[in-house]
PDB file of N, CA and C in Angstrom:
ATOM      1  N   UNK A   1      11.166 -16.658 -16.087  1.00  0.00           N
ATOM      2  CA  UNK A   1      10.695 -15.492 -15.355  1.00  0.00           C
ATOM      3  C   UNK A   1       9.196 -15.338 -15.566  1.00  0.00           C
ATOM      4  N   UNK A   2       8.427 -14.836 -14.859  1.00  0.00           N
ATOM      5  CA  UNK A   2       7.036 -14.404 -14.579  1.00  0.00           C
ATOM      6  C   UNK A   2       7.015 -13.259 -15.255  1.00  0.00           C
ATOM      7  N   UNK A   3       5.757 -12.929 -15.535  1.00  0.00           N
ATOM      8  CA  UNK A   3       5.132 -11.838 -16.040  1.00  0.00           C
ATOM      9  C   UNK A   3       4.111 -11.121 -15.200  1.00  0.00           C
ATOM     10  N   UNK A   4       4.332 -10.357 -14.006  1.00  0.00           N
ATOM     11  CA  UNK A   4       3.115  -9.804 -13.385  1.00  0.00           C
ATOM     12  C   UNK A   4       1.912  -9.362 -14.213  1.00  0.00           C
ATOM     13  N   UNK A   5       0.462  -8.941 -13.847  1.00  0.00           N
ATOM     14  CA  UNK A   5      -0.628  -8.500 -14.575  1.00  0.00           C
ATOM     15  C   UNK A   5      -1.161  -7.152 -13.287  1.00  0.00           C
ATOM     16  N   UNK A   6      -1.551  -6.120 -14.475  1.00  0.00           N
ATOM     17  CA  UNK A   6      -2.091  -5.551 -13.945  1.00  0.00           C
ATOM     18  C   UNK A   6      -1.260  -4.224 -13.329  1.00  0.00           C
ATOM     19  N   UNK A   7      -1.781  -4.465 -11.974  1.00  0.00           N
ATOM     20  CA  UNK A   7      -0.634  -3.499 -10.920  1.00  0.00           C
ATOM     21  C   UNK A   7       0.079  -4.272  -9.860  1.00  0.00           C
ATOM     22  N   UNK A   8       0.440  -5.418 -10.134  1.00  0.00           N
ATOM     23  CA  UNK A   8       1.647  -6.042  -9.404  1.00  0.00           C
ATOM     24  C   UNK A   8       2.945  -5.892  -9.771  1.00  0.00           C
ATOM     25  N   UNK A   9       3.820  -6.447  -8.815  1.00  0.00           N
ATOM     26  CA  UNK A   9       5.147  -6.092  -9.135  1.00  0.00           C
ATOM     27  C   UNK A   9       5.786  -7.475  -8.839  1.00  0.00           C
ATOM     28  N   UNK A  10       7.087  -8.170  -9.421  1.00  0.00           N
ATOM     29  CA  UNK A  10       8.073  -9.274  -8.932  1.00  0.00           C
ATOM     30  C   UNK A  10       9.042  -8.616  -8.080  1.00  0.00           C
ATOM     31  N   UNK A  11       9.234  -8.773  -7.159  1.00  0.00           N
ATOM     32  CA  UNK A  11      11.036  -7.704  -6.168  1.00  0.00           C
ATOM     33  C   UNK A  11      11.580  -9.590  -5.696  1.00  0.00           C
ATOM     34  N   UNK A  12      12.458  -8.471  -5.733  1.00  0.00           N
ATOM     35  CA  UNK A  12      13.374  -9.293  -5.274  1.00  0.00           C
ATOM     36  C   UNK A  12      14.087  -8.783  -3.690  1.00  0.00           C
ATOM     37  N   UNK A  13      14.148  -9.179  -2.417  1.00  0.00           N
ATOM     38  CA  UNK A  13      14.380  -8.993  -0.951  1.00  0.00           C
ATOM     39  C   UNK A  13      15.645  -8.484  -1.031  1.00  0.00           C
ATOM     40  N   UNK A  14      16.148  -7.440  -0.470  1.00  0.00           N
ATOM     41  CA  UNK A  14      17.184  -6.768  -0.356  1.00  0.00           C
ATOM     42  C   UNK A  14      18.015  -6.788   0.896  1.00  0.00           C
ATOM     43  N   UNK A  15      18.538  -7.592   1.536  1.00  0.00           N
ATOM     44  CA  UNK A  15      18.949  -8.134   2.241  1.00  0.00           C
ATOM     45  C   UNK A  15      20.828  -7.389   2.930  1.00  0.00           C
ATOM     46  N   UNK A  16      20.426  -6.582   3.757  1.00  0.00           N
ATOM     47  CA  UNK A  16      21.358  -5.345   4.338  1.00  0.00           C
ATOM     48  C   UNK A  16      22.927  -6.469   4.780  1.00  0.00           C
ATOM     49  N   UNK A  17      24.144  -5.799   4.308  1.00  0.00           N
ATOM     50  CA  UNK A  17      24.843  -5.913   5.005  1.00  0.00           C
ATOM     51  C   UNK A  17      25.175  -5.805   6.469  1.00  0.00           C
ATOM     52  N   UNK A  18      25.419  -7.107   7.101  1.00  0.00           N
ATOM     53  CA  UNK A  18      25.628  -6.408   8.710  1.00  0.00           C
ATOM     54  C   UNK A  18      27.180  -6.354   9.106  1.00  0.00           C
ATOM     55  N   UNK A  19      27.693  -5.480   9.691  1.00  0.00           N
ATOM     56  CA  UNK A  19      28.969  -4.882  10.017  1.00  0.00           C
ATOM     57  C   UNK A  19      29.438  -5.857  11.709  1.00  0.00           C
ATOM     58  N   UNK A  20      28.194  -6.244  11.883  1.00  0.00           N
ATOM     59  CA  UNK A  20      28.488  -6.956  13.434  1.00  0.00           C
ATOM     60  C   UNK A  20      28.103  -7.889  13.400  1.00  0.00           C
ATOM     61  N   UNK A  21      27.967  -8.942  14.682  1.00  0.00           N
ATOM     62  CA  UNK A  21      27.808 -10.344  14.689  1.00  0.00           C
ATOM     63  C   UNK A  21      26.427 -10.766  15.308  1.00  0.00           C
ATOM     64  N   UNK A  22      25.377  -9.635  14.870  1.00  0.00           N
ATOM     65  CA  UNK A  22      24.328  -9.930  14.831  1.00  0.00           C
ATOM     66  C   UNK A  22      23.715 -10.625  13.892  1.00  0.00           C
ATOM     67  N   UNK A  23      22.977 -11.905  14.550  1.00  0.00           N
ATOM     68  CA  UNK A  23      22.227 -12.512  13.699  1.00  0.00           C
ATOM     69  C   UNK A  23      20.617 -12.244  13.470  1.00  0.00           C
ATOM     70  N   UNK A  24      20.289 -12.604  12.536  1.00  0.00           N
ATOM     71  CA  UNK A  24      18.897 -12.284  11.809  1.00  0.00           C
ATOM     72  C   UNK A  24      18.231 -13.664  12.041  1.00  0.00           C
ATOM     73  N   UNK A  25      16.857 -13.190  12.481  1.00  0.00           N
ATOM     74  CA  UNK A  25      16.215 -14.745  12.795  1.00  0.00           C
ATOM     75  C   UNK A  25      15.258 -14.689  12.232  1.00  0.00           C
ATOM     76  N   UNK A  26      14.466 -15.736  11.216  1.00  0.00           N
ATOM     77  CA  UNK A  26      13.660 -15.937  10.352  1.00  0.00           C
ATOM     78  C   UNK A  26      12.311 -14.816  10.551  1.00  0.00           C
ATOM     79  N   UNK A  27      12.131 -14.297  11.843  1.00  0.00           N
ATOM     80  CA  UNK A  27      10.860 -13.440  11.513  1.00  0.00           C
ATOM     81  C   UNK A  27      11.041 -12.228  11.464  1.00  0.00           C
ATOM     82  N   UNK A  28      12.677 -11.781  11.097  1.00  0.00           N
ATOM     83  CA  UNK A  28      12.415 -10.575  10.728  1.00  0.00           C
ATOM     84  C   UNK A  28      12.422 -10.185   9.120  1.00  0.00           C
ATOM     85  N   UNK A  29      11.510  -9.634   8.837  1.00  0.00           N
ATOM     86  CA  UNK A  29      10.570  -9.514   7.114  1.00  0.00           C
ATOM     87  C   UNK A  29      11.304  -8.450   6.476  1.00  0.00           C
ATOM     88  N   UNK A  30      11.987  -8.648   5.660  1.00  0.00           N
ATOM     89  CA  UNK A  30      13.242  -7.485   4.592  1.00  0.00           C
ATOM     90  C   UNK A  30      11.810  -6.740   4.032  1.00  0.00           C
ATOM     91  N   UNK A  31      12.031  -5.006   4.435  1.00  0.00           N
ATOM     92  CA  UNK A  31      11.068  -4.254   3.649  1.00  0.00           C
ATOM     93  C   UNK A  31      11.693  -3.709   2.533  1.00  0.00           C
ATOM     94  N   UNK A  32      13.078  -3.962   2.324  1.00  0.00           N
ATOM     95  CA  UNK A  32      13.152  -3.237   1.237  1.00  0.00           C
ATOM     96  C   UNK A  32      13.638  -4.497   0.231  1.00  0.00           C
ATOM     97  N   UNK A  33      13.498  -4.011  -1.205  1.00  0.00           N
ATOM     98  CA  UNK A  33      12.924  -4.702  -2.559  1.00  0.00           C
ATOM     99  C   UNK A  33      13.726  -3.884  -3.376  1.00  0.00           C
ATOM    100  N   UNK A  34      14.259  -4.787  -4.436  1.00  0.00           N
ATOM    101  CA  UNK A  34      14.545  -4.555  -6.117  1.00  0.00           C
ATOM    102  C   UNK A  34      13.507  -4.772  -6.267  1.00  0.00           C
ATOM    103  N   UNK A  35      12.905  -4.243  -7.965  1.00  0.00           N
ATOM    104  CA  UNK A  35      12.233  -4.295  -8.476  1.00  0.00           C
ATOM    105  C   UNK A  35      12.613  -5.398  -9.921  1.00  0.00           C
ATOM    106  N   UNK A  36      12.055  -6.710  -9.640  1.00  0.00           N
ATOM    107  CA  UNK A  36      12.428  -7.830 -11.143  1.00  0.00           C
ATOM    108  C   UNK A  36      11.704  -7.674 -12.573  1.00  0.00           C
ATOM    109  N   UNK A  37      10.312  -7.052 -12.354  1.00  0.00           N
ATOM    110  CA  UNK A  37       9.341  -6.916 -13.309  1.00  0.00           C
ATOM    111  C   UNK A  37       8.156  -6.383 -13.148  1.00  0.00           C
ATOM    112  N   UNK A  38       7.433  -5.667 -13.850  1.00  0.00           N
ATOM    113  CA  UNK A  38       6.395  -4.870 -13.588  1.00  0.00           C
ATOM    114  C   UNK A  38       5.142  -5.248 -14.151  1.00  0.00           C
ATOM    115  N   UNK A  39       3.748  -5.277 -13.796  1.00  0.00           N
ATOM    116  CA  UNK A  39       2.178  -4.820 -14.659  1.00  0.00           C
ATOM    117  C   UNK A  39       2.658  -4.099 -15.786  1.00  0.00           C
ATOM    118  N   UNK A  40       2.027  -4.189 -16.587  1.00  0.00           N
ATOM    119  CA  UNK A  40       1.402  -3.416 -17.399  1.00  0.00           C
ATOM    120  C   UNK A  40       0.894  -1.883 -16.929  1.00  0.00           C
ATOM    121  N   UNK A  41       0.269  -2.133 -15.964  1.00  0.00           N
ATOM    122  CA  UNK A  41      -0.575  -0.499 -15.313  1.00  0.00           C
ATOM    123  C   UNK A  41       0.270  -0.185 -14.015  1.00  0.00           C
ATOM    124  N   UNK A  42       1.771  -0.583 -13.825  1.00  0.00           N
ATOM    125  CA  UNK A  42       2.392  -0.017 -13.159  1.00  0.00           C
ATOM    126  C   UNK A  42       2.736   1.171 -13.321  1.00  0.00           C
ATOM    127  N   UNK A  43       2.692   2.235 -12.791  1.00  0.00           N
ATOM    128  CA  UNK A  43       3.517   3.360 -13.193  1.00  0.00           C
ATOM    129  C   UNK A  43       4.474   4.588 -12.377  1.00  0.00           C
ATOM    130  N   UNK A  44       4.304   3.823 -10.974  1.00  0.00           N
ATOM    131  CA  UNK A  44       5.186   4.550 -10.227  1.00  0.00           C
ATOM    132  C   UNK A  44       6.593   3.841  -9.799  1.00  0.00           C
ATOM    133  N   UNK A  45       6.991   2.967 -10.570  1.00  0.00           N
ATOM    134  CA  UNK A  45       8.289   2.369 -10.467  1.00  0.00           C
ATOM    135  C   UNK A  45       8.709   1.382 -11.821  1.00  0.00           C
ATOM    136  N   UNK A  46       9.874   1.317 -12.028  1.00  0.00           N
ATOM    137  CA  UNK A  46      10.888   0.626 -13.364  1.00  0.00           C
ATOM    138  C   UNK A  46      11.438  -0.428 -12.495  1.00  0.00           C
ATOM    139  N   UNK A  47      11.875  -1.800 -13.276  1.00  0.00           N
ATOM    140  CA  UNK A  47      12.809  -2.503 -13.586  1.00  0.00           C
ATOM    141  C   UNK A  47      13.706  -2.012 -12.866  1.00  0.00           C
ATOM    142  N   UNK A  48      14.284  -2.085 -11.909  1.00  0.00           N
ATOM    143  CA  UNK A  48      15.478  -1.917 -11.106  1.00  0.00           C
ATOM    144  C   UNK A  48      15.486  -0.762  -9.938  1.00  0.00           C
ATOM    145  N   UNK A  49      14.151  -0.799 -10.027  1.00  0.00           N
ATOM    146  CA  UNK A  49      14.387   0.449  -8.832  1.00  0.00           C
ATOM    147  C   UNK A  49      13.666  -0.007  -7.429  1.00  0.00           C
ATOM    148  N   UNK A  50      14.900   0.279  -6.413  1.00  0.00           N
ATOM    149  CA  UNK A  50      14.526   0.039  -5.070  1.00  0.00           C
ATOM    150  C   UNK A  50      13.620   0.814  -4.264  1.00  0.00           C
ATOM    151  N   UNK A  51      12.613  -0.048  -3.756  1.00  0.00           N
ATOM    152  CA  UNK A  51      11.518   0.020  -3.084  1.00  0.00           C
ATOM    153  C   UNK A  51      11.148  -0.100  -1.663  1.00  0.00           C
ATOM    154  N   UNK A  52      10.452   0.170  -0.524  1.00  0.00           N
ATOM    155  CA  UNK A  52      10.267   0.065   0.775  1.00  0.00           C
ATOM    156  C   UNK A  52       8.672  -0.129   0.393  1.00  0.00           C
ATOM    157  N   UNK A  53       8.558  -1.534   1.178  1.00  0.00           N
ATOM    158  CA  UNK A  53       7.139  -2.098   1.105  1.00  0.00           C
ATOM    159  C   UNK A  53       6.547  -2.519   2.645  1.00  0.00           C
ATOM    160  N   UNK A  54       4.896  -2.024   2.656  1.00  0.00           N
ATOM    161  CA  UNK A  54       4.743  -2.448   4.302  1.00  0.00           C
ATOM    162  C   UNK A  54       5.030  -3.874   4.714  1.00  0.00           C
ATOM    163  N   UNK A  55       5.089  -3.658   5.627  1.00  0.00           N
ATOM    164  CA  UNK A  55       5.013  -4.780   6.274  1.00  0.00           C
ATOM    165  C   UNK A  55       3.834  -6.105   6.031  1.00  0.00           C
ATOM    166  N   UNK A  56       4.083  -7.281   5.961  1.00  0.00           N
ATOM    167  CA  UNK A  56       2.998  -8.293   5.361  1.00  0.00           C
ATOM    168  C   UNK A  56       2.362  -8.189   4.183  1.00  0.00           C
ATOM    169  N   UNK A  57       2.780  -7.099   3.181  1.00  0.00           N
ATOM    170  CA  UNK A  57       2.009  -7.253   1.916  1.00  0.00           C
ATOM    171  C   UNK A  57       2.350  -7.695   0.917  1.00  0.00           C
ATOM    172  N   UNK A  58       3.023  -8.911   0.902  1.00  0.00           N
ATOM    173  CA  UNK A  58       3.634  -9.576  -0.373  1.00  0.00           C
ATOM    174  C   UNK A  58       2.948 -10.937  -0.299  1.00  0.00           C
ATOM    175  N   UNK A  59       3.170 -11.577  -1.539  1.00  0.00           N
ATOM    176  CA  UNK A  59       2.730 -12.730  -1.629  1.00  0.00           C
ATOM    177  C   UNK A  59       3.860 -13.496  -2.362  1.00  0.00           C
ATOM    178  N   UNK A  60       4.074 -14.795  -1.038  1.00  0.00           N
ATOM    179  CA  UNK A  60       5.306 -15.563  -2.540  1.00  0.00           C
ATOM    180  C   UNK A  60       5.038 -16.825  -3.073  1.00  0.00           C
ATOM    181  N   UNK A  61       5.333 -16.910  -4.476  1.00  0.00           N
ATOM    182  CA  UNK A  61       4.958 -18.177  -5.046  1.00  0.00           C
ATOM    183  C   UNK A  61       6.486 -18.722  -5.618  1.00  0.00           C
ATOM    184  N   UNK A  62       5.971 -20.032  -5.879  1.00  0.00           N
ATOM    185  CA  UNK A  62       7.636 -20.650  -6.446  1.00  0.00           C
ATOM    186  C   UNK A  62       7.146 -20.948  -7.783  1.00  0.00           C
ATOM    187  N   UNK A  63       7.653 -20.860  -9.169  1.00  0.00           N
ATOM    188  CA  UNK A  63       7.613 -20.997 -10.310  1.00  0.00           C
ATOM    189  C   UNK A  63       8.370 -22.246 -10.643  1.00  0.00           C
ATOM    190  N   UNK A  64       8.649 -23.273 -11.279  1.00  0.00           N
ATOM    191  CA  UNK A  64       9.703 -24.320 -11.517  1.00  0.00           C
ATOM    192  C   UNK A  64      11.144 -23.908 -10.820  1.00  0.00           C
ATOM    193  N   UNK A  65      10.920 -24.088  -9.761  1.00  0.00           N
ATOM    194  CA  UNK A  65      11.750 -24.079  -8.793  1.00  0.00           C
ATOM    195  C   UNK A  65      12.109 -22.466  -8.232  1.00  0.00           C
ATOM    196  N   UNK A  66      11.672 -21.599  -8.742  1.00  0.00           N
ATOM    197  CA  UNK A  66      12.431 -20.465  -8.380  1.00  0.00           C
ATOM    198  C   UNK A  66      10.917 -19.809  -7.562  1.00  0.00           C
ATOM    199  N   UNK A  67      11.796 -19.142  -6.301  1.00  0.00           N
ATOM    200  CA  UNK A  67      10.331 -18.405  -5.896  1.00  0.00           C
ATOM    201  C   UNK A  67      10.840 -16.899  -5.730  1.00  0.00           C
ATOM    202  N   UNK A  68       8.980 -16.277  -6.123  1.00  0.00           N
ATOM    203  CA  UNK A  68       9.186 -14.765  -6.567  1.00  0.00           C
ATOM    204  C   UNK A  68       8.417 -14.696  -5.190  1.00  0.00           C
ATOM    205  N   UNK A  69       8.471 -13.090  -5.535  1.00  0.00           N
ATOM    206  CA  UNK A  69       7.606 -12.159  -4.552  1.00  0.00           C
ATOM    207  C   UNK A  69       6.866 -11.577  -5.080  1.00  0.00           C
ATOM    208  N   UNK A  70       5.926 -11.228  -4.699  1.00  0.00           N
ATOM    209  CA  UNK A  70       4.997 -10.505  -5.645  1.00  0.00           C
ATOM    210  C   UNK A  70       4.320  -9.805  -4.995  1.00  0.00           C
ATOM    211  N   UNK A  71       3.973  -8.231  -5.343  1.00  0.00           N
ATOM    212  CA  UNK A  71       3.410  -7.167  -4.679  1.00  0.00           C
ATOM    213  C   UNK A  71       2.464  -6.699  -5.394  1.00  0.00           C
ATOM    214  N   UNK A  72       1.341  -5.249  -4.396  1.00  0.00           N
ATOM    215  CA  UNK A  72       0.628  -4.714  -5.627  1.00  0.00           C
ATOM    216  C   UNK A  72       1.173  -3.530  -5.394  1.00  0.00           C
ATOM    217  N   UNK A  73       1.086  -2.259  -6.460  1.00  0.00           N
ATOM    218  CA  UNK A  73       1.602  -0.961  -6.427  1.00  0.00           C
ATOM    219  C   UNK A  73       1.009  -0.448  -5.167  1.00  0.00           C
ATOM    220  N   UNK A  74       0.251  -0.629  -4.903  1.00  0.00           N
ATOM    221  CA  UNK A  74      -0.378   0.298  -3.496  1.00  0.00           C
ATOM    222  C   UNK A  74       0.591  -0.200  -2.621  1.00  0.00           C
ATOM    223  N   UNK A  75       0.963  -0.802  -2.116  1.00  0.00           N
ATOM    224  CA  UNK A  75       1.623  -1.616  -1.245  1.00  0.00           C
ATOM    225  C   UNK A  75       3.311  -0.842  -1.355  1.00  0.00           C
ATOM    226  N   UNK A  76       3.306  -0.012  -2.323  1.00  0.00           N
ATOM    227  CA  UNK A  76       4.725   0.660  -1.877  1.00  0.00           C
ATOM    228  C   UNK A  76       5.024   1.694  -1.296  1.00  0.00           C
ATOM    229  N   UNK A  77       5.553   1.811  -0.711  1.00  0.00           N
ATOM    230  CA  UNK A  77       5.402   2.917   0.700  1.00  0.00           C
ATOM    231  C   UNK A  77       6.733   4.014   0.574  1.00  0.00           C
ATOM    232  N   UNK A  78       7.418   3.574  -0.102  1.00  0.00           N
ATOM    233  CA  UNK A  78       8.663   4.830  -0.371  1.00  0.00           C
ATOM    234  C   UNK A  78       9.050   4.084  -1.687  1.00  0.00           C
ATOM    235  N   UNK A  79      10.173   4.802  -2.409  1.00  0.00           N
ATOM    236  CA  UNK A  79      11.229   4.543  -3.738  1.00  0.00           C
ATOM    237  C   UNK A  79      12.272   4.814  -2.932  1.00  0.00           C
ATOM    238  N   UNK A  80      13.329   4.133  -3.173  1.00  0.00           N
ATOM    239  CA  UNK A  80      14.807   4.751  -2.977  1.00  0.00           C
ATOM    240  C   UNK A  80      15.572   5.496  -3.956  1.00  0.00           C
ATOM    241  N   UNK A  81      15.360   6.864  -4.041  1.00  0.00           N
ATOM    242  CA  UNK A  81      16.035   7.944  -4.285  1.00  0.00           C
ATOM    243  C   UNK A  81      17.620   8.025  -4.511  1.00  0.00           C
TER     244      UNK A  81
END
């Protein structure tokens, strides 16, 4: 696992159940996020709490095989309550 710095965040894509036989086609962008790990100078969200992020503001990298997401705190636009 990664260690964000700063005011970034790791999420993880939260990916909605669909009830119908609609399909999802690669350009539509999951805004909502778990939260995997936090900055240091994070302070408006924990380790497990779901997030709504704009649109295009993530960045993803792959680590030895695994790829994260990675955000900055500004970039969160609601908590899920």
């Amino acid at each position: 696992m990664l260690q964000p710095l700063d005011k970034r965040i790791i999420v993880k894509a939260i990916i909605p159940e669909k009830k119908s036989s609609v399909i999802i086609t690669k350009d539509e962008t999951p805004l909502s996020f778990e939260v995997l790990a936090i900055g240091d100078e994070v302070k408006k969200v924990n380790v497990g709490d779901k997030i709504l992020l704009a649109s295009f503001s993530t960045s993803e990298v792959t680590y030895e095989g695994i790829k994260y997401t990675i955000v900055n705190e500004t970039n969160i636009i609601a908590k899920v309550v």
